[in-house]
N, C-alpha and C. Protein backbone atom coordinates (compact mmCIF):
# COMPACT_ATOMS: atom_id res chain seq x y z
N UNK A 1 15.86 7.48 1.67
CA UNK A 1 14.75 7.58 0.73
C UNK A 1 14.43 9.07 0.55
N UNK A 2 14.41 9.40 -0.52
CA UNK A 2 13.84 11.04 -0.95
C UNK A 2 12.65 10.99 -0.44
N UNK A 3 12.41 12.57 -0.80
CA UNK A 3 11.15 12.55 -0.47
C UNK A 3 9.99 12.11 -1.76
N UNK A 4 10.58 12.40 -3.23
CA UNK A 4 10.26 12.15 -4.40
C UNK A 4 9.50 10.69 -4.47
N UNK A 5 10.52 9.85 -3.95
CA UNK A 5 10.16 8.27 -4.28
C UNK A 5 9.24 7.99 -2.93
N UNK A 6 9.45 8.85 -1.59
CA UNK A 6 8.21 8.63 -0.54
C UNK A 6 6.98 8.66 -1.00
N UNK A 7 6.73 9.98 -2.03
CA UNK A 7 5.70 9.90 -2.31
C UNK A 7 4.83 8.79 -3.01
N UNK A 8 5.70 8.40 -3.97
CA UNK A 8 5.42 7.51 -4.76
C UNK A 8 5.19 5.87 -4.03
N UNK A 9 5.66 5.69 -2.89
CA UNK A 9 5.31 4.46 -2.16
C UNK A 9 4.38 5.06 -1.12
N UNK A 10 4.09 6.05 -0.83
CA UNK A 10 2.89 6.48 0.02
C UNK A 10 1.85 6.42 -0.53
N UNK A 11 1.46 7.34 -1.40
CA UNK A 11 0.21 7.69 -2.36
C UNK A 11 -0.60 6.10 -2.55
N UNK A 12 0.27 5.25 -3.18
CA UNK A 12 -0.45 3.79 -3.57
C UNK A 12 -1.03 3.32 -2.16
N UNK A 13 -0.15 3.63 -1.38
CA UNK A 13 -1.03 2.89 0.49
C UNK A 13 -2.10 3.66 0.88
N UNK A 14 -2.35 4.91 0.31
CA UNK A 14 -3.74 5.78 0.93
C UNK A 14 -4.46 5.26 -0.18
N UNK A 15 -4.45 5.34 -1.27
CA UNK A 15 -5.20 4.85 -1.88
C UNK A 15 -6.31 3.11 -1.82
N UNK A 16 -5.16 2.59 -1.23
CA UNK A 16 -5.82 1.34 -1.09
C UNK A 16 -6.65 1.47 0.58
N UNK A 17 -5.91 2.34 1.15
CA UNK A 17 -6.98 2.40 1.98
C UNK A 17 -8.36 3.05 2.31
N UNK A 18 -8.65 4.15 1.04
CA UNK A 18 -9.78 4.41 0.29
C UNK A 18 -10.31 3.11 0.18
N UNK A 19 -9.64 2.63 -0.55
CA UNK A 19 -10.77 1.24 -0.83
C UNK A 19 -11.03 0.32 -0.05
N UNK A 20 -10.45 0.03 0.58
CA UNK A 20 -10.72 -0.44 2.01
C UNK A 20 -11.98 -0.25 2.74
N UNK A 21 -11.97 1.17 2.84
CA UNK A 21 -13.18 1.87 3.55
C UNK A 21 -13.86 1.20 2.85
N UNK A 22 -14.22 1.67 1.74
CA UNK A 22 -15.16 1.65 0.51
C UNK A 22 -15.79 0.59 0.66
N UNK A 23 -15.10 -0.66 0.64
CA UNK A 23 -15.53 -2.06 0.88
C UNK A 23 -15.96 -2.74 1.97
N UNK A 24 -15.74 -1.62 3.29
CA UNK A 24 -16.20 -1.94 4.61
C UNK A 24 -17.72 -1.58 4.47
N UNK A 25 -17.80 -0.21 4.09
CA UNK A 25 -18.90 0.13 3.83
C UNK A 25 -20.42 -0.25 3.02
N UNK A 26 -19.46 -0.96 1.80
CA UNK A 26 -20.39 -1.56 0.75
C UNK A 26 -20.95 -2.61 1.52
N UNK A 27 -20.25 -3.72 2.20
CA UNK A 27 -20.18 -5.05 3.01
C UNK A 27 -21.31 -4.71 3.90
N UNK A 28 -20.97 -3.29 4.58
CA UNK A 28 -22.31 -3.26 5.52
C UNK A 28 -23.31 -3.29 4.97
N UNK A 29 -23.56 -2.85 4.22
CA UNK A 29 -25.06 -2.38 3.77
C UNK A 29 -25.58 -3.31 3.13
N UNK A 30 -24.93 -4.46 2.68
CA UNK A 30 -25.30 -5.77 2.05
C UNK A 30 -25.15 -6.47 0.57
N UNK A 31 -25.70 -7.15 0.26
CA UNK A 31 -25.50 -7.29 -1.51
C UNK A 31 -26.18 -6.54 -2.29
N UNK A 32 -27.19 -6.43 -1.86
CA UNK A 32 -27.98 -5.39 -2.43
C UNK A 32 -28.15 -3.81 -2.24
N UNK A 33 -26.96 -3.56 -1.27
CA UNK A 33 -26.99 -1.91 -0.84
C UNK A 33 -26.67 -0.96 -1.76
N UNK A 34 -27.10 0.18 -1.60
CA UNK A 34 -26.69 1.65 -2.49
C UNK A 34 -25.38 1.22 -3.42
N UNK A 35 -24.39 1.07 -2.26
CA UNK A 35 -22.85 1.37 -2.99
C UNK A 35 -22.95 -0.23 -4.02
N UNK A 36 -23.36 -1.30 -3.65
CA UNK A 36 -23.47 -2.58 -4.23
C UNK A 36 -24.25 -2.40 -5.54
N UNK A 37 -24.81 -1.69 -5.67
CA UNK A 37 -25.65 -1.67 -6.85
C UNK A 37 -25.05 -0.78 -7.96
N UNK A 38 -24.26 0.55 -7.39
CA UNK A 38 -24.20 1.75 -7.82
C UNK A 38 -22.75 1.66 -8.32
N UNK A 39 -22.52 1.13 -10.09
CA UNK A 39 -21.55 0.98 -10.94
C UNK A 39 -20.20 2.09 -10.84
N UNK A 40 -21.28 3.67 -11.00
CA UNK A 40 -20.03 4.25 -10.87
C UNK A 40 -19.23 4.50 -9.59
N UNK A 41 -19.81 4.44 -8.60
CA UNK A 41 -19.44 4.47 -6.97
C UNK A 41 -18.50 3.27 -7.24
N UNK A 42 -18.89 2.05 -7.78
CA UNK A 42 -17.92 1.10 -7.67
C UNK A 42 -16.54 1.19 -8.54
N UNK A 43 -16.67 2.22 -9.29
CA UNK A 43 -15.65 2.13 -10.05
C UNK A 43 -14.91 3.62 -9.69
N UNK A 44 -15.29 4.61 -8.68
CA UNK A 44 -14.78 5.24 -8.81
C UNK A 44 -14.17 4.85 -7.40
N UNK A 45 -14.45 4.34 -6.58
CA UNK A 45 -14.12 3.95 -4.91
C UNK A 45 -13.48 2.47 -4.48
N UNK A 46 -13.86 1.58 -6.08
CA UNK A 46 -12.69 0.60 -5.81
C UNK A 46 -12.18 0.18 -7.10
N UNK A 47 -12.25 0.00 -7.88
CA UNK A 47 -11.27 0.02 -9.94
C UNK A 47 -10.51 1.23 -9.66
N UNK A 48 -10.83 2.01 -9.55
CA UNK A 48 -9.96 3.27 -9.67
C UNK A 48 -8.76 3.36 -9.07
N UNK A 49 -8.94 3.38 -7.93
CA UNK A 49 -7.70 3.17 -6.49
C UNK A 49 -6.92 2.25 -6.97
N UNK A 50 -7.43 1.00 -7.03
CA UNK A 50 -6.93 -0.11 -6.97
C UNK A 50 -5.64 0.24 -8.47
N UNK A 51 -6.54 0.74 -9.91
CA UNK A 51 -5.49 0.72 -10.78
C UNK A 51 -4.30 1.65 -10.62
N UNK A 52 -4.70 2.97 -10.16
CA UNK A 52 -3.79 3.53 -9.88
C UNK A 52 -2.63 3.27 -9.23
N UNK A 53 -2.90 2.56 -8.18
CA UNK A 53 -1.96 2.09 -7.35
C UNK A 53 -0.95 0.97 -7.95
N UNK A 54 -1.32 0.35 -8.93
CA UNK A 54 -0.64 -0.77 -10.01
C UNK A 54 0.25 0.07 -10.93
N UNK A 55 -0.49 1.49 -11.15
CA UNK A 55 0.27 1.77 -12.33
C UNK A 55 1.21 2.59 -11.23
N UNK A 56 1.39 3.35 -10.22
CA UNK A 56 2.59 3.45 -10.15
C UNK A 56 3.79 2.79 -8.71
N UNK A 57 2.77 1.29 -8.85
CA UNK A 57 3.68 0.66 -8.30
C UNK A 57 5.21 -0.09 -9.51
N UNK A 58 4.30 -0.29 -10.80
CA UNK A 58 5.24 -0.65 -12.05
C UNK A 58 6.28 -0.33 -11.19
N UNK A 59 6.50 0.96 -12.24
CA UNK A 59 7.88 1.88 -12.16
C UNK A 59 8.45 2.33 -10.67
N UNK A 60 7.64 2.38 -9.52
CA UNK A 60 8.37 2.66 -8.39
C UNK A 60 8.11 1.61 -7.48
N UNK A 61 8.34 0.02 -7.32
CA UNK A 61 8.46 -0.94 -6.73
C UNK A 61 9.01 -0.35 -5.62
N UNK A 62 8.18 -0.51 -4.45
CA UNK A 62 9.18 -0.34 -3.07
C UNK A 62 10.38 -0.83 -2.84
N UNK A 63 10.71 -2.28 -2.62
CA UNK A 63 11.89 -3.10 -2.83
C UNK A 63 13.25 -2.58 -3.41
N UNK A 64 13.27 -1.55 -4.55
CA UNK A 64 14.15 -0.57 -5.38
C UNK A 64 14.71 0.40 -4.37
N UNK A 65 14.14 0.46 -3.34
CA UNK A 65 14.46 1.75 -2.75
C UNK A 65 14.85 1.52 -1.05
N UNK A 66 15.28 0.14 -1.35
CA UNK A 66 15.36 -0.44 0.82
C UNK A 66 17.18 -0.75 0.67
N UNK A 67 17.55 -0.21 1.36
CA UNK A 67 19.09 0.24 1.58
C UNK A 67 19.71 -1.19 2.03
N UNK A 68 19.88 -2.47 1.15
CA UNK A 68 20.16 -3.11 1.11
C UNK A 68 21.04 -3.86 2.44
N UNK A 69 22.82 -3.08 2.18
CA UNK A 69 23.78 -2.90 2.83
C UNK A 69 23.20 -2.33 4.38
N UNK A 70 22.51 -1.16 4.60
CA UNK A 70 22.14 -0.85 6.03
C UNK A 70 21.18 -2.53 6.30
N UNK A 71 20.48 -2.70 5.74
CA UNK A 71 19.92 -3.49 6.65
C UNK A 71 20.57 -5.05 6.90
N UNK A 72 21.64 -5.39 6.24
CA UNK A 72 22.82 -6.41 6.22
C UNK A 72 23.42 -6.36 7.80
N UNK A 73 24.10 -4.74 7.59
CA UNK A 73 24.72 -4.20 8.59
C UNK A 73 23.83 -4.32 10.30
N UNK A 74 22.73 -3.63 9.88
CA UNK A 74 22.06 -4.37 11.31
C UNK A 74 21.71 -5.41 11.89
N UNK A 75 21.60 -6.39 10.70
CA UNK A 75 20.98 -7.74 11.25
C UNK A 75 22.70 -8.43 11.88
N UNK A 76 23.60 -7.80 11.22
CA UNK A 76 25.11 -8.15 11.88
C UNK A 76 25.18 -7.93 13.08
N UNK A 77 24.77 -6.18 13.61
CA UNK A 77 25.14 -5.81 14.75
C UNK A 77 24.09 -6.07 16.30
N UNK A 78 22.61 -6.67 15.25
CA UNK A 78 21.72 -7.57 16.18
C UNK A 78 22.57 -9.06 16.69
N UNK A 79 23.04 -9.07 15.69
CA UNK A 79 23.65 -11.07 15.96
C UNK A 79 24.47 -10.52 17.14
N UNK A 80 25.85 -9.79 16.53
CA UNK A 80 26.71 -9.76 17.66
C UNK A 80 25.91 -9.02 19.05
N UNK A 81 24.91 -8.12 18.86
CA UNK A 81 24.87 -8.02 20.48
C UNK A 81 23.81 -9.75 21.20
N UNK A 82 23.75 -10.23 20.63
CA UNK A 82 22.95 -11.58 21.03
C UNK A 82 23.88 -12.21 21.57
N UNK A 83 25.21 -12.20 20.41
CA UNK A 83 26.24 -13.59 21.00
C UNK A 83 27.01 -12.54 21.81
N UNK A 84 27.14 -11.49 22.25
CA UNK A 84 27.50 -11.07 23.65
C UNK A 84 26.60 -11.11 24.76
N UNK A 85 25.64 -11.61 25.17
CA UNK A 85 24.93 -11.40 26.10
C UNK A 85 25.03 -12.77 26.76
């Protein structure tokens, strides 16, 4: 994996874990708390993240980028050290 396309499957996982927080936080404070009430906090700490992370999961799907053949190859060389033991 480059480092190009790392980025691109990294960035979307920090992001969601921004929101994560975000939503731990909101949760505490209740239905009616600061962040619960407060539109743009909600849209900038969880809509936001969240779309971003859609738009460049589109075009850079993780799955595109998992070395097919290597991981064939290991689950082979797991079997055979099993049926030698």
């Amino acid at each position: 994996m480059s480092s190009d396309s790392s980025l691109f499957i990294f960035s979307p996982q920090l992001l969601l874990q921004i929101r994560s927080v975000f939503r731990v936080i909101e949760g505490s404070q209740g239905y009616f708390g600061p962040l619960a009430t407060n539109q743009a906090a909600f849209f900038l700490l969880d809509s936001l993240p969240l779309f971003i992370a859609v738009v460049i999961y589109i075009p850079f799907w993780p799955g595109q980028y998992i070395d097919t053949n290597r991981l064939r190859e290991e689950q082979h060389a797991l079997k055979e050290r099993a049926n030698a033991s």
